[in-house]
PDB file of N, CA and C in Angstrom:
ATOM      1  N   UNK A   1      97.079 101.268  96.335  1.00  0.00           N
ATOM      2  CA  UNK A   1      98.045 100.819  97.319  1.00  0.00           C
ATOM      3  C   UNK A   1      99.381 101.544  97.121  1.00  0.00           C
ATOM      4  N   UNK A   2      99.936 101.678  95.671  1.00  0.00           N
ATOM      5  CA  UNK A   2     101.002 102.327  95.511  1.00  0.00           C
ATOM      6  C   UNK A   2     101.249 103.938  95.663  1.00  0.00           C
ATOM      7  N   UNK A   3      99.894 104.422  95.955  1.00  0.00           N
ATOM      8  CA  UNK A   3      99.792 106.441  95.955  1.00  0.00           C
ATOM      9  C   UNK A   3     100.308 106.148  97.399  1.00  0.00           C
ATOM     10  N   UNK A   4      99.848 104.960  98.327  1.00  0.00           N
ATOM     11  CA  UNK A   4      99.635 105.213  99.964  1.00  0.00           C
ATOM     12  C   UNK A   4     100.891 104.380 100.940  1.00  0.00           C
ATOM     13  N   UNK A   5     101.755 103.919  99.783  1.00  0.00           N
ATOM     14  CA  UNK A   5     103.224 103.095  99.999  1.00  0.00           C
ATOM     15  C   UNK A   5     102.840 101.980 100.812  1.00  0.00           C
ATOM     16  N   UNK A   6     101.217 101.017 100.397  1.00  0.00           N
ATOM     17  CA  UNK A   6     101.092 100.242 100.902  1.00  0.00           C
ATOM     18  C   UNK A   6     101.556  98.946 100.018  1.00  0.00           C
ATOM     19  N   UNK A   7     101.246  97.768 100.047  1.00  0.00           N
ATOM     20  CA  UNK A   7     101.262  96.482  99.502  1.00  0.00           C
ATOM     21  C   UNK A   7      99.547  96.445  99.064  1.00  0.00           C
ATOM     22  N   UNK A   8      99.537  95.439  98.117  1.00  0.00           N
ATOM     23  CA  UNK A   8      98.141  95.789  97.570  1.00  0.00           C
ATOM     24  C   UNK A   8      97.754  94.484  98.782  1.00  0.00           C
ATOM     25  N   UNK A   9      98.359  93.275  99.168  1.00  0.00           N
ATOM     26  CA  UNK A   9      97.485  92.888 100.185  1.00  0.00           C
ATOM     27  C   UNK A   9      97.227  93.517 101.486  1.00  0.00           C
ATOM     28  N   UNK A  10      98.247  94.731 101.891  1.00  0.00           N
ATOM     29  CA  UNK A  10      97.786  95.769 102.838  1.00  0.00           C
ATOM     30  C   UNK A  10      96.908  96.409 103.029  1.00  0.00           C
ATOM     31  N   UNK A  11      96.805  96.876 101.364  1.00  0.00           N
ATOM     32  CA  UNK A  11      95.290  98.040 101.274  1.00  0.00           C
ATOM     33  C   UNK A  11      94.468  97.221 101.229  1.00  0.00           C
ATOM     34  N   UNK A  12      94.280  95.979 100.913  1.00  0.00           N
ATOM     35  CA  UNK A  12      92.911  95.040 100.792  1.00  0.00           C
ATOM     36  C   UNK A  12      92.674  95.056 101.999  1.00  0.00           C
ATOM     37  N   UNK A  13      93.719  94.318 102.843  1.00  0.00           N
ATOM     38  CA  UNK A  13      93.005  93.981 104.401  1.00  0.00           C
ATOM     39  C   UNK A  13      92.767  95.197 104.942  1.00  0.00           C
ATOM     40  N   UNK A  14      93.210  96.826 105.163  1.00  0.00           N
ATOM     41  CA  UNK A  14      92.518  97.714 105.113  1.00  0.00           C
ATOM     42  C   UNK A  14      91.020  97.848 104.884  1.00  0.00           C
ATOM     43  N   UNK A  15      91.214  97.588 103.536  1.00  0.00           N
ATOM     44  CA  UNK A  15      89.526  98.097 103.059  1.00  0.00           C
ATOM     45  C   UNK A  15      88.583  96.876 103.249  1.00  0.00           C
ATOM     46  N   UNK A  16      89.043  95.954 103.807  1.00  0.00           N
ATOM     47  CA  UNK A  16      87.775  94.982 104.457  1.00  0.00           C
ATOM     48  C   UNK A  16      87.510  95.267 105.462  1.00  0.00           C
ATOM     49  N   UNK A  17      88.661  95.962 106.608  1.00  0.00           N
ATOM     50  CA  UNK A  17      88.096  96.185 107.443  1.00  0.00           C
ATOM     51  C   UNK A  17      87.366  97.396 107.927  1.00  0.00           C
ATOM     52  N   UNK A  18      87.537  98.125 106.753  1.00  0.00           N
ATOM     53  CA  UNK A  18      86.318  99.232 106.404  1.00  0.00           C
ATOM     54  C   UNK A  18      85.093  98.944 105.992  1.00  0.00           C
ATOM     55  N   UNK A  19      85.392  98.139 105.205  1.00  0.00           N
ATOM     56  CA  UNK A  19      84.188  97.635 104.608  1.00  0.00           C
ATOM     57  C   UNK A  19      83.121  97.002 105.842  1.00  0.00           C
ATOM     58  N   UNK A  20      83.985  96.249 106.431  1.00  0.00           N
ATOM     59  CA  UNK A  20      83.139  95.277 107.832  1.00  0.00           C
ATOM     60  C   UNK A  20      82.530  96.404 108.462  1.00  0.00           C
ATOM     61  N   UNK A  21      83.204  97.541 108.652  1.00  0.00           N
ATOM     62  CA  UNK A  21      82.335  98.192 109.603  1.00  0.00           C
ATOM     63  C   UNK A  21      81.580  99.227 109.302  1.00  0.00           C
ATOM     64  N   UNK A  22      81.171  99.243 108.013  1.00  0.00           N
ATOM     65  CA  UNK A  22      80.406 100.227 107.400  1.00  0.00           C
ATOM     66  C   UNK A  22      80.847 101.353 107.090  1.00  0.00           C
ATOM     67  N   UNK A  23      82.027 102.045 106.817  1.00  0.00           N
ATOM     68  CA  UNK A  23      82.982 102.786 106.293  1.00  0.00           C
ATOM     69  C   UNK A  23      82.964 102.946 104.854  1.00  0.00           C
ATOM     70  N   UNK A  24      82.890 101.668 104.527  1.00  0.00           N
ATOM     71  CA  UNK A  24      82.646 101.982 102.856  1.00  0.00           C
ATOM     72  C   UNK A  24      82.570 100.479 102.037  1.00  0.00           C
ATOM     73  N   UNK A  25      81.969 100.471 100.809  1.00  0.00           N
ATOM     74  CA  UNK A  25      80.761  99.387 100.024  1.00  0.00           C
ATOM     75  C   UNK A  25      81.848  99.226  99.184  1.00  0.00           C
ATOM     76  N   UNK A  26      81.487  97.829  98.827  1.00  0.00           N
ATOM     77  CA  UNK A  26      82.179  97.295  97.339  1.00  0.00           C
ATOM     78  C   UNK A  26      81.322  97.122  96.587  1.00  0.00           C
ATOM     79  N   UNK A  27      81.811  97.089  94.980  1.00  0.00           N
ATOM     80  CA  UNK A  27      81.313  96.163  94.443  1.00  0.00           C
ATOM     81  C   UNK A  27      81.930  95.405  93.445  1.00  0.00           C
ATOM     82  N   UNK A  28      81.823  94.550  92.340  1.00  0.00           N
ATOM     83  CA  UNK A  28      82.813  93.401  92.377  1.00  0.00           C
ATOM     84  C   UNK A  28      83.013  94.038  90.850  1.00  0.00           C
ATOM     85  N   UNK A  29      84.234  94.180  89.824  1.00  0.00           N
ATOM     86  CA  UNK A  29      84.408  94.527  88.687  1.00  0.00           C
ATOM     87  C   UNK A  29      85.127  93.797  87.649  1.00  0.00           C
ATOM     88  N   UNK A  30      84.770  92.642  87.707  1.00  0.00           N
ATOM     89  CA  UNK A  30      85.578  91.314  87.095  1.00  0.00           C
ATOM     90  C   UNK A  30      86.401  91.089  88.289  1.00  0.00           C
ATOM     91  N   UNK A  31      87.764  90.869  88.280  1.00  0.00           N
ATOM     92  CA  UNK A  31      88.813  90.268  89.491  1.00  0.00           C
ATOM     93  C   UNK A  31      89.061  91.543  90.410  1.00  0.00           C
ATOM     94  N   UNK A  32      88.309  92.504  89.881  1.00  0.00           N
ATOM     95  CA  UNK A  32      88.688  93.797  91.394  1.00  0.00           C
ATOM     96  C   UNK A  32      87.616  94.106  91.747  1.00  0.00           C
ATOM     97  N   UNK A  33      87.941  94.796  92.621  1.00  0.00           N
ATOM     98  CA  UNK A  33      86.378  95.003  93.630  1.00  0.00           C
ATOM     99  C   UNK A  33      86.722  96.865  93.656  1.00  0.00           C
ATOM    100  N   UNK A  34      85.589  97.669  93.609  1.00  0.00           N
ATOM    101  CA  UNK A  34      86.021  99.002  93.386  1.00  0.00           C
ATOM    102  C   UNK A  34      85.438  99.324  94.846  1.00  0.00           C
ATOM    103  N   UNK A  35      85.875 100.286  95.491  1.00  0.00           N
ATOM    104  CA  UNK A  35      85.824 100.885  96.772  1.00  0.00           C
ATOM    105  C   UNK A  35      85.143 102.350  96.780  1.00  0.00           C
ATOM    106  N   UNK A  36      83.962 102.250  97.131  1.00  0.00           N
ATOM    107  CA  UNK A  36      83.416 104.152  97.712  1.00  0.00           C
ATOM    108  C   UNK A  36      83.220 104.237  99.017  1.00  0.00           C
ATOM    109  N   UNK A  37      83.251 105.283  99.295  1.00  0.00           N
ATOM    110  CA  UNK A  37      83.012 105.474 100.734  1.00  0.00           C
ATOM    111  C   UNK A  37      81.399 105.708 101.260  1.00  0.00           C
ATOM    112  N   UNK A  38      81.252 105.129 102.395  1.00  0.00           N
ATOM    113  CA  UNK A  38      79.807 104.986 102.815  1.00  0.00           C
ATOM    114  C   UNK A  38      79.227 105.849 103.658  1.00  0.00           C
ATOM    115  N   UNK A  39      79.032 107.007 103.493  1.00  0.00           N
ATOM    116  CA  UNK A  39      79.078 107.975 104.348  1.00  0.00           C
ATOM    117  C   UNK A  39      77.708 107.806 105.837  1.00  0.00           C
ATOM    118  N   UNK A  40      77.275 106.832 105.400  1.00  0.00           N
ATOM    119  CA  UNK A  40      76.074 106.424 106.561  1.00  0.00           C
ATOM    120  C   UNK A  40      77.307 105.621 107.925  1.00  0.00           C
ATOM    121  N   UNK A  41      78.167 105.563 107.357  1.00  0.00           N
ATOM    122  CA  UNK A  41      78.472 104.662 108.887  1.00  0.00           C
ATOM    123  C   UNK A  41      79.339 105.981 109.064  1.00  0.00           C
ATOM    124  N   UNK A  42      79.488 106.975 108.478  1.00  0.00           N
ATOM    125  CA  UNK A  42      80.000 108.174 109.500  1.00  0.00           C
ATOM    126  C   UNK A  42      79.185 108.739 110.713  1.00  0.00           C
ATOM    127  N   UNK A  43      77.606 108.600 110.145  1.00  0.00           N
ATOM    128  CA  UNK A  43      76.978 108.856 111.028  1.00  0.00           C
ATOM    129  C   UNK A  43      77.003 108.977 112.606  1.00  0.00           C
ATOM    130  N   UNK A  44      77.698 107.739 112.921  1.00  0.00           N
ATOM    131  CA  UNK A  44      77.469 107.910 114.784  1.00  0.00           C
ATOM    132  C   UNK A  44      79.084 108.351 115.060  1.00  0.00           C
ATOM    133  N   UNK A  45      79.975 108.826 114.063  1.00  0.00           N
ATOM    134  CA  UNK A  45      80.975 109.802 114.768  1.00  0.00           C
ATOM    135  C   UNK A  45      80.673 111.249 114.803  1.00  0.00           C
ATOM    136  N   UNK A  46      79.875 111.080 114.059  1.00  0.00           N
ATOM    137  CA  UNK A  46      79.275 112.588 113.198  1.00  0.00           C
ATOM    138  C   UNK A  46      78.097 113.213 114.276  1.00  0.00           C
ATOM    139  N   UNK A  47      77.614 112.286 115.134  1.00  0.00           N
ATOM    140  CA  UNK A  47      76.586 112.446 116.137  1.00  0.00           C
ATOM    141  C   UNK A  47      77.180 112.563 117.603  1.00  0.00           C
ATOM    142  N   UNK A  48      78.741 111.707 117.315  1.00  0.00           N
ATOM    143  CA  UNK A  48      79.410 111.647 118.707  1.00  0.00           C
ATOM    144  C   UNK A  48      80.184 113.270 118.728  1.00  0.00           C
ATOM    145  N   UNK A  49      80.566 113.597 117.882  1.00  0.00           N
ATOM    146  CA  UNK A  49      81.675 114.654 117.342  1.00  0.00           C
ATOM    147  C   UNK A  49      80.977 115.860 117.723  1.00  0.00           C
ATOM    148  N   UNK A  50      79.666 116.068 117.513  1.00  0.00           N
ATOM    149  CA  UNK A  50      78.626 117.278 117.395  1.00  0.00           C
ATOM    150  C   UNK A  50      78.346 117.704 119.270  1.00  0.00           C
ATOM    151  N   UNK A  51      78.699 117.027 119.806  1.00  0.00           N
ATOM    152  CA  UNK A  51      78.334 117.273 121.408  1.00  0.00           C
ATOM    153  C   UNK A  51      80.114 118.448 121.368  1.00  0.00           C
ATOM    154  N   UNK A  52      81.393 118.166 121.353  1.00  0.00           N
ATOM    155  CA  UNK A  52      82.419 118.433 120.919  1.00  0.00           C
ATOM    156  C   UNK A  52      82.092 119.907 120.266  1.00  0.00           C
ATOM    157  N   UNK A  53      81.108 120.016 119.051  1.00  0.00           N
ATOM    158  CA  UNK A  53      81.650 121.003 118.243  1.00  0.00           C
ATOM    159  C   UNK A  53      80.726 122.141 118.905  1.00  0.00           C
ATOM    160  N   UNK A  54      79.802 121.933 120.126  1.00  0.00           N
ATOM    161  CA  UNK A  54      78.675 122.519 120.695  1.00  0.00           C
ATOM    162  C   UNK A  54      79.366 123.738 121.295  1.00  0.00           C
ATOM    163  N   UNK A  55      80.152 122.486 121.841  1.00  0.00           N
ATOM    164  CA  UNK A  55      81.203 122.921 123.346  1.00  0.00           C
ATOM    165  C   UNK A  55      81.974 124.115 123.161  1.00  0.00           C
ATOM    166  N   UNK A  56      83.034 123.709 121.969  1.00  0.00           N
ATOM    167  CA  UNK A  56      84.199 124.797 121.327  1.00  0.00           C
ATOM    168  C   UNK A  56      83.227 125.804 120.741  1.00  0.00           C
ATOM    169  N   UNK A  57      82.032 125.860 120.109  1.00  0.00           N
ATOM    170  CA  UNK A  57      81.274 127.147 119.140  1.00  0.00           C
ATOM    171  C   UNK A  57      80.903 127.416 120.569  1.00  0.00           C
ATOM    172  N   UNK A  58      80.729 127.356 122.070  1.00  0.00           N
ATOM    173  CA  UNK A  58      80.170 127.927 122.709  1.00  0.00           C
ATOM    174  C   UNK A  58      81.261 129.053 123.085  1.00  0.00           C
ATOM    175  N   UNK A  59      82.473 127.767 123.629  1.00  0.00           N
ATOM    176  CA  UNK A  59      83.940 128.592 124.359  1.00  0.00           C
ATOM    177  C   UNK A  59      84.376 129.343 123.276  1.00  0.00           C
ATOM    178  N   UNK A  60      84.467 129.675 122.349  1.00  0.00           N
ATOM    179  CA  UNK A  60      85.018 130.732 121.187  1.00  0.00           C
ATOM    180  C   UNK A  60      84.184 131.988 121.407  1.00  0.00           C
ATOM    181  N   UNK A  61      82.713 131.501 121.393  1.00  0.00           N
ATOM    182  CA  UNK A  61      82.086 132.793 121.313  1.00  0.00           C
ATOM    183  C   UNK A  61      82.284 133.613 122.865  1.00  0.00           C
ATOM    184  N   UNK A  62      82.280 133.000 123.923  1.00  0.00           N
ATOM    185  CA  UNK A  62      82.805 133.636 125.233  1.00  0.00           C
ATOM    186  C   UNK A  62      83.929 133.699 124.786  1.00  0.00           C
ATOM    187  N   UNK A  63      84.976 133.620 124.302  1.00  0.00           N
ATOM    188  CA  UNK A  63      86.462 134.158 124.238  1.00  0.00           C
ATOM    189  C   UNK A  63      85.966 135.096 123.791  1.00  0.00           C
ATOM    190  N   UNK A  64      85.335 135.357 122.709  1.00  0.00           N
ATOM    191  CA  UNK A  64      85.192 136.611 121.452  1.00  0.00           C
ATOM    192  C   UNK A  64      84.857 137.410 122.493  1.00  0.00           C
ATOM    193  N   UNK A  65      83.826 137.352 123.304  1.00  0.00           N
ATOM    194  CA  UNK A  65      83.245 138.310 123.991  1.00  0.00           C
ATOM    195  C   UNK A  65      84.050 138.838 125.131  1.00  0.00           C
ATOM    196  N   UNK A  66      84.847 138.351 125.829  1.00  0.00           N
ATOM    197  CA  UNK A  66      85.906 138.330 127.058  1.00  0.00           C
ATOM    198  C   UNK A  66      86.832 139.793 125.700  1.00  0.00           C
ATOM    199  N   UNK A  67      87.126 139.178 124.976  1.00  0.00           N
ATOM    200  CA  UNK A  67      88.334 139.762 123.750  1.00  0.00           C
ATOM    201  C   UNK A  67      87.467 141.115 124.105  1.00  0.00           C
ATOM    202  N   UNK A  68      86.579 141.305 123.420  1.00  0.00           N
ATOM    203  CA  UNK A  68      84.868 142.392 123.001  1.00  0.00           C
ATOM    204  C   UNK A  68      85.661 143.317 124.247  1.00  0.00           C
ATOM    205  N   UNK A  69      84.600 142.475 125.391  1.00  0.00           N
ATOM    206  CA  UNK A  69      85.195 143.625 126.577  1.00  0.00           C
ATOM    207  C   UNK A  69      86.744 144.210 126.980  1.00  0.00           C
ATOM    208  N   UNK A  70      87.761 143.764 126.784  1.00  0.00           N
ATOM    209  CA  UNK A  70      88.834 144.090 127.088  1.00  0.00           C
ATOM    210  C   UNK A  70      89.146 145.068 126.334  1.00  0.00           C
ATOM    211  N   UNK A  71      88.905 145.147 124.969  1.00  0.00           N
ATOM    212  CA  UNK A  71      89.252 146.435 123.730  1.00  0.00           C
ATOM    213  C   UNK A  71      88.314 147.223 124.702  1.00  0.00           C
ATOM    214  N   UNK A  72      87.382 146.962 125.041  1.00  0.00           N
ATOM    215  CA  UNK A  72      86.264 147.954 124.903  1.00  0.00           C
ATOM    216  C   UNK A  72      86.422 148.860 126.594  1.00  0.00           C
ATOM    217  N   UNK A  73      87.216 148.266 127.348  1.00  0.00           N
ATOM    218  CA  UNK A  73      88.216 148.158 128.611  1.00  0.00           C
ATOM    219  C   UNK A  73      89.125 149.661 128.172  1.00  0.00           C
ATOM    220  N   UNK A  74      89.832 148.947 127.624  1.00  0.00           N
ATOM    221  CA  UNK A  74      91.488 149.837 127.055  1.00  0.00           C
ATOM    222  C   UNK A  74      91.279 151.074 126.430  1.00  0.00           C
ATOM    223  N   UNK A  75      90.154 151.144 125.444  1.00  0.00           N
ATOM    224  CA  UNK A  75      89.528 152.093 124.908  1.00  0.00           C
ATOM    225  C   UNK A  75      89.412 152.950 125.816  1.00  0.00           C
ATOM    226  N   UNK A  76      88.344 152.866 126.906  1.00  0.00           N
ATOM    227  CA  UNK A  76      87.962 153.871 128.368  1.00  0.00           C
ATOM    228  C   UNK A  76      88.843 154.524 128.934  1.00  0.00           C
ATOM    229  N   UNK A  77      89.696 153.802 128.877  1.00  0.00           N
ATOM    230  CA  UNK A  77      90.963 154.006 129.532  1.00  0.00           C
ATOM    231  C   UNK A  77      91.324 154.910 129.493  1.00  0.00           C
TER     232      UNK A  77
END
């Protein structure tokens, strides 16, 4: 709580509500509970995100190629 200039009841209610939504697991260590991250509930951003990263690796590679021809333009020239 103190690296993130929170209150430690800040970062708690934080990390429950990570916890609730599958973000990341506890488990209990005498009076603290230790926090990892759950990388399975990244999953359906990680599935939403990938339609996104289709898109831009498509439009880059037509930029590259638009770029390609224009040198290859000026060159002739």
């Amino acid at each position: 709580a103190q690296e993130l200039g929170m209150t430690q009841p800040g970062a708690s209610k934080h990390l429950r509500v990570l916890r609730e939504v599958g973000l990341v697991r506890d488990r209990r260590a005498g009076k603290q509970r230790l926090y990892g991250l759950d990388a399975r509930g990244l999953r359906p951003v990680h599935e939403w995100t990938g339609g996104f990263e289709q898109f831009w690796n498509e439009s880059f590679d037509r930029l590259d190629a638009y770029v390609q021809d224009l040198k290859q333009t000026r060159k002739a020239e």
